[in-house]
N, C-alpha and C. Protein backbone atom coordinates (compact mmCIF):
# COMPACT_ATOMS: atom_id res chain seq x y z
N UNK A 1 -9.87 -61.97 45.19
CA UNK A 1 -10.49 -62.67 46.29
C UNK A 1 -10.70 -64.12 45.86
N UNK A 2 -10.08 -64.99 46.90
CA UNK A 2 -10.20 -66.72 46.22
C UNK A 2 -11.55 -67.11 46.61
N UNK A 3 -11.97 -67.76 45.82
CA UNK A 3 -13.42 -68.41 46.16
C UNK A 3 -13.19 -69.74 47.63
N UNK A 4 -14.20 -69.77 48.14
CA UNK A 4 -14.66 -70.38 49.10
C UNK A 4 -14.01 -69.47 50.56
N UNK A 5 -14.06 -68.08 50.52
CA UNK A 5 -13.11 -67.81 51.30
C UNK A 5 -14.82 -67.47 52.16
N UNK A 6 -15.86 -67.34 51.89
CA UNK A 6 -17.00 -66.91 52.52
C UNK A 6 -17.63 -65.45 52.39
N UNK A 7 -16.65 -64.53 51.68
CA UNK A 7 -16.68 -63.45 51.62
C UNK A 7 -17.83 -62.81 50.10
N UNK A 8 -18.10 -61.70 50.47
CA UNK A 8 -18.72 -61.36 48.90
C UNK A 8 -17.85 -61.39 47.92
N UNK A 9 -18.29 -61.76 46.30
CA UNK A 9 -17.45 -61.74 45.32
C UNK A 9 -18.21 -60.43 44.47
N UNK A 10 -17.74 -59.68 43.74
CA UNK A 10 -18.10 -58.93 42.85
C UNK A 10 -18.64 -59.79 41.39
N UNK A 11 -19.68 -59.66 41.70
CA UNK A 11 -20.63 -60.45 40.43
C UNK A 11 -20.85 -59.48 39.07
N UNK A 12 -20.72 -58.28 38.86
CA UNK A 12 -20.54 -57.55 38.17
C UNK A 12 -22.24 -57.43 37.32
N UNK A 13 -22.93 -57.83 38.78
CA UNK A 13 -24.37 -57.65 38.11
C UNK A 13 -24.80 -56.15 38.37
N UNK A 14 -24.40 -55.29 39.14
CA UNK A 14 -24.96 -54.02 39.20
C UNK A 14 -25.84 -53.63 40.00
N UNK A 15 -25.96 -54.28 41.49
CA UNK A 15 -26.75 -53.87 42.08
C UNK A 15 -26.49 -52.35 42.89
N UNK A 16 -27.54 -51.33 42.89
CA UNK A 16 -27.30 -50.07 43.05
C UNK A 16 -28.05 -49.87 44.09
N UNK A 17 -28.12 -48.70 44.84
CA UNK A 17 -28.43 -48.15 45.84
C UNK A 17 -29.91 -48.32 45.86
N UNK A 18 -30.95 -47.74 44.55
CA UNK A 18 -32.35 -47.73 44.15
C UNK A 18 -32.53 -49.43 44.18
N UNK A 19 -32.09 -50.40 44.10
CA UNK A 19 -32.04 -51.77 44.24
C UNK A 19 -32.13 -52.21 45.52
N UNK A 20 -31.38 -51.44 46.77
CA UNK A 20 -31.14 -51.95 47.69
C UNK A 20 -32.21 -51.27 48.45
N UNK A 21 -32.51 -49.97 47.92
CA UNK A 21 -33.69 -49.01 48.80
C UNK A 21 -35.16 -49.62 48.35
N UNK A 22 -35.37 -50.74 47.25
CA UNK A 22 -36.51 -51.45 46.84
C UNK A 22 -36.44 -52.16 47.58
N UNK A 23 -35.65 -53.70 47.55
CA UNK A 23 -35.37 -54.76 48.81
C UNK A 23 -35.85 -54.59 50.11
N UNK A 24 -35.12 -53.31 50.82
CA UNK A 24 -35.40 -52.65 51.84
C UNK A 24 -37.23 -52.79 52.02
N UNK A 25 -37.62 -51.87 51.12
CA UNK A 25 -39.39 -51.61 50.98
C UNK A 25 -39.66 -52.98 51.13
N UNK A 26 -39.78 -53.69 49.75
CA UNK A 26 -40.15 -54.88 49.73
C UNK A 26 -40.22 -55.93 51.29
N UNK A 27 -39.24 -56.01 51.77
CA UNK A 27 -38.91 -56.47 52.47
C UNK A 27 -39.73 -56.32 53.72
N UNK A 28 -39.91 -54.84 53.95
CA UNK A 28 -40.54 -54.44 55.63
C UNK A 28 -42.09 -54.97 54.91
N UNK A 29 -42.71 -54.52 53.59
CA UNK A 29 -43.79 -54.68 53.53
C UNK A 29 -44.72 -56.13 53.50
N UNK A 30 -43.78 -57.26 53.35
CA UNK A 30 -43.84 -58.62 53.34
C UNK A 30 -43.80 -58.99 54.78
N UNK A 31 -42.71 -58.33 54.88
CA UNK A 31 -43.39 -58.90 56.52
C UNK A 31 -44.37 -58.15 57.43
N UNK A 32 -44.94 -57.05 57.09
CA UNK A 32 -46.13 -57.02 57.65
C UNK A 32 -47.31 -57.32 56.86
N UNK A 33 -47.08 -57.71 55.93
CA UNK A 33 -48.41 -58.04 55.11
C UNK A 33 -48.54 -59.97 54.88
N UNK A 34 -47.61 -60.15 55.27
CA UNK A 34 -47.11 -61.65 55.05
C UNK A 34 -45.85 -62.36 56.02
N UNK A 35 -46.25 -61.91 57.83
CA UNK A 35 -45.26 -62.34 58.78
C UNK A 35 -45.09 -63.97 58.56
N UNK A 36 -43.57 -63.97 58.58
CA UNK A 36 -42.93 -65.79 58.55
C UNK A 36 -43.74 -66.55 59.35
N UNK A 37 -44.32 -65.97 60.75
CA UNK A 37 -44.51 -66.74 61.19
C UNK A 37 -46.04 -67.36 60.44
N UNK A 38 -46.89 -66.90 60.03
CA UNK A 38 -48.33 -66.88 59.27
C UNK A 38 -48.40 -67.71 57.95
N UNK A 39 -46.92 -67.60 57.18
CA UNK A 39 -46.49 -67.67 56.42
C UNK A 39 -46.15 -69.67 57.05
N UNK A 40 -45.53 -69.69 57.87
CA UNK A 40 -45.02 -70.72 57.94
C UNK A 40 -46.05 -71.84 58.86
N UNK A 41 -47.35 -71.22 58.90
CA UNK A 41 -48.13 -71.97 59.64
C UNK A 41 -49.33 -72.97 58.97
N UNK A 42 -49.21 -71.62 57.97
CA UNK A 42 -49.60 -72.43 56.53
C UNK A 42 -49.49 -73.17 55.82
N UNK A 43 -48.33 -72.87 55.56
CA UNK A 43 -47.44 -74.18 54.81
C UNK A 43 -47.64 -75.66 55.68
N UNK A 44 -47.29 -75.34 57.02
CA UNK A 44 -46.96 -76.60 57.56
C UNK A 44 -48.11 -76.87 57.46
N UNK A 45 -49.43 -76.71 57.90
CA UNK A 45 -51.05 -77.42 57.98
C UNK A 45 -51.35 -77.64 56.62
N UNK A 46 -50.76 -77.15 55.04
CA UNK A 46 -51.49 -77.23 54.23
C UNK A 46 -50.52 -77.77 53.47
N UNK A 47 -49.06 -77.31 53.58
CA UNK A 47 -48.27 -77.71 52.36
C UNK A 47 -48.66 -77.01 50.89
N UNK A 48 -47.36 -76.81 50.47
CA UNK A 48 -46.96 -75.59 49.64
C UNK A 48 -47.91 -75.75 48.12
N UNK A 49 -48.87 -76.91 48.06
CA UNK A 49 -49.72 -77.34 47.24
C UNK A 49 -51.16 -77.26 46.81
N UNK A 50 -51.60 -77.01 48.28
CA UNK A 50 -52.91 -76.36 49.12
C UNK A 50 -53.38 -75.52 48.75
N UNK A 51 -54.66 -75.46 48.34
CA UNK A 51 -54.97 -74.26 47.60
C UNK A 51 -55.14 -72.68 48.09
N UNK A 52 -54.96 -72.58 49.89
CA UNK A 52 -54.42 -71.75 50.80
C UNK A 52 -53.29 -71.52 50.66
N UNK A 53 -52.00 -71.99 50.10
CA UNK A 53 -50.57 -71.51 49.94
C UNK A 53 -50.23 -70.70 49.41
N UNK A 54 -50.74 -70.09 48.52
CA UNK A 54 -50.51 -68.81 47.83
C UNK A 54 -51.82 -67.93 48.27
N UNK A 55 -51.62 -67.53 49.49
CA UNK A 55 -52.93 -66.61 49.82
C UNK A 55 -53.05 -65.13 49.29
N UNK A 56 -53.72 -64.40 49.67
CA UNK A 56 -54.07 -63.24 49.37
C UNK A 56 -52.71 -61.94 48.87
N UNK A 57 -51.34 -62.21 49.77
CA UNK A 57 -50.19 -61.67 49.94
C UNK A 57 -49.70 -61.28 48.63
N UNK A 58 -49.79 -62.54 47.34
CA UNK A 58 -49.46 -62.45 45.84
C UNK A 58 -50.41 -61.82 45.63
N UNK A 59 -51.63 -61.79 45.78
CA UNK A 59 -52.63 -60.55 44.73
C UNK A 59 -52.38 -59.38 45.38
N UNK A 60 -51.72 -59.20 46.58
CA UNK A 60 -50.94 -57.81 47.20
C UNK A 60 -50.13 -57.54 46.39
N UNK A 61 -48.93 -58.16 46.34
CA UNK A 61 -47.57 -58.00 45.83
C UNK A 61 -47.62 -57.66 43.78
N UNK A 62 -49.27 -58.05 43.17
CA UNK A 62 -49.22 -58.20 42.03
C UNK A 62 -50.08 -56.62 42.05
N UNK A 63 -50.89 -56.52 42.77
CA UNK A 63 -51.75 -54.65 43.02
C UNK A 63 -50.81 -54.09 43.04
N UNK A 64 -49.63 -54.49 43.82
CA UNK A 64 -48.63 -52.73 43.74
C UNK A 64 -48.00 -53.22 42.38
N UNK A 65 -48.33 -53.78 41.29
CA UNK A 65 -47.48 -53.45 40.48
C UNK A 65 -45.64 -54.37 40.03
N UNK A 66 -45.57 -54.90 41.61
CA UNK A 66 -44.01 -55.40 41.69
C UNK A 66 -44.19 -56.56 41.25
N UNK A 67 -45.14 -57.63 40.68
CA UNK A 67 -44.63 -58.55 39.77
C UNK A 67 -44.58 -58.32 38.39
N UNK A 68 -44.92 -57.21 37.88
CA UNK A 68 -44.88 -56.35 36.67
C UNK A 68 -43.73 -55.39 36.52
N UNK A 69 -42.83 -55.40 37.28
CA UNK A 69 -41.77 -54.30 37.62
C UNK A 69 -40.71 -54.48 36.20
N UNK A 70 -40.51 -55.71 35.59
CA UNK A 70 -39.56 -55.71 34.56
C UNK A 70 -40.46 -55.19 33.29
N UNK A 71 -41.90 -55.45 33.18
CA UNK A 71 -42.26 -55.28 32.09
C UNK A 71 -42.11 -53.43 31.37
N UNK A 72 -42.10 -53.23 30.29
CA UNK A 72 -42.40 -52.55 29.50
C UNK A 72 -43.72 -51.60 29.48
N UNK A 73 -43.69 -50.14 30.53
CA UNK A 73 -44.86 -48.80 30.63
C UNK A 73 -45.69 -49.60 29.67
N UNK A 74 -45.25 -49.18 28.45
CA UNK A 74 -46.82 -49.20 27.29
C UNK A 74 -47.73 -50.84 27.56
N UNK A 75 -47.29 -51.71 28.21
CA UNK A 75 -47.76 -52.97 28.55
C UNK A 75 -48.50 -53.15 30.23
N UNK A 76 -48.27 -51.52 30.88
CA UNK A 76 -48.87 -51.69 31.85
C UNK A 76 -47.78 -52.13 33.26
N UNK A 77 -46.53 -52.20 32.51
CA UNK A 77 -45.58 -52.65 33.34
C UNK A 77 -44.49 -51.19 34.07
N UNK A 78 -43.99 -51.57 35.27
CA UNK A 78 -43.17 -50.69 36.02
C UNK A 78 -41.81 -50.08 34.85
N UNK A 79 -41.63 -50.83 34.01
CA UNK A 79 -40.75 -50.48 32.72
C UNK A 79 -39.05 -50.16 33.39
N UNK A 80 -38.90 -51.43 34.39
CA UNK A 80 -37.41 -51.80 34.46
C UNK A 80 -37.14 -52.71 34.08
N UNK A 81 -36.08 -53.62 34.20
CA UNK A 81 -35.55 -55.14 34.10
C UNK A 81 -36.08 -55.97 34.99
N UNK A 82 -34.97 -57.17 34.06
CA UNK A 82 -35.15 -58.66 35.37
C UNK A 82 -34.55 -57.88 36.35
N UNK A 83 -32.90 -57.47 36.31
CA UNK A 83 -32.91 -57.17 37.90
C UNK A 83 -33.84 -56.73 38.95
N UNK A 84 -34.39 -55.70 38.07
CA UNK A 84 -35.86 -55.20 39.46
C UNK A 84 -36.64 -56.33 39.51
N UNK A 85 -36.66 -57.64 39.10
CA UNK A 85 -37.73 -57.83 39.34
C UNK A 85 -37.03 -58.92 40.09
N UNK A 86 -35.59 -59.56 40.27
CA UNK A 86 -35.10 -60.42 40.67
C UNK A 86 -34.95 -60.02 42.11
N UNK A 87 -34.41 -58.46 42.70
CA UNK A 87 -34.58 -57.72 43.81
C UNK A 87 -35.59 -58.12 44.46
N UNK A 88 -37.27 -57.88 43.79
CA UNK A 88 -38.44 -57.34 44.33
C UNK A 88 -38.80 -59.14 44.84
N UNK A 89 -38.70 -60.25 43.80
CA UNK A 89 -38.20 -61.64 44.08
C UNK A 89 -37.46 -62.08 44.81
């Protein structure tokens, strides 16, 4: 497949089904816990600097555990990789 054709390239990073069924989660749960539009109303009145810009949504996303997802069980961590955590990112 020639590059710039627009199409997917095989990156040979390994993304798997349990990757795509996280995304999925991740995904529905951000937007009801953190809708674009709420998300983007913020930003604009406060700008991404504001000490409102990182609201409550990250100490959500850090309770379940998913910014800990690469670390290492015995450290308290979900005990996968960067990929899981680049997914859950």
């Amino acid at each position: 497949m020639g590059r710039g054709t627009g199409t997917a390239i095989d990156t040979g990073i390994g993304i798997t089904e349990e990757h795509r069924a996280l995304a999925h989660s991740v995904r529905g749960w951000l937007a009801r816990a953190a809708p674009p539009g709420e998300v983007r109303k913020l930003l604009d009145a406060e700008g991404p600097a504001a000490s409102g810009a990182r609201p409550a949504h990250w100490e959500a996303l850090a309770g379940q555990g998913l910014t800990g997802i690469h670390l290492p069980e015995a450290y308290g961590g979900g005990g996968g990789d960067l990929l899981d955590l680049a997914v859950v990112l």
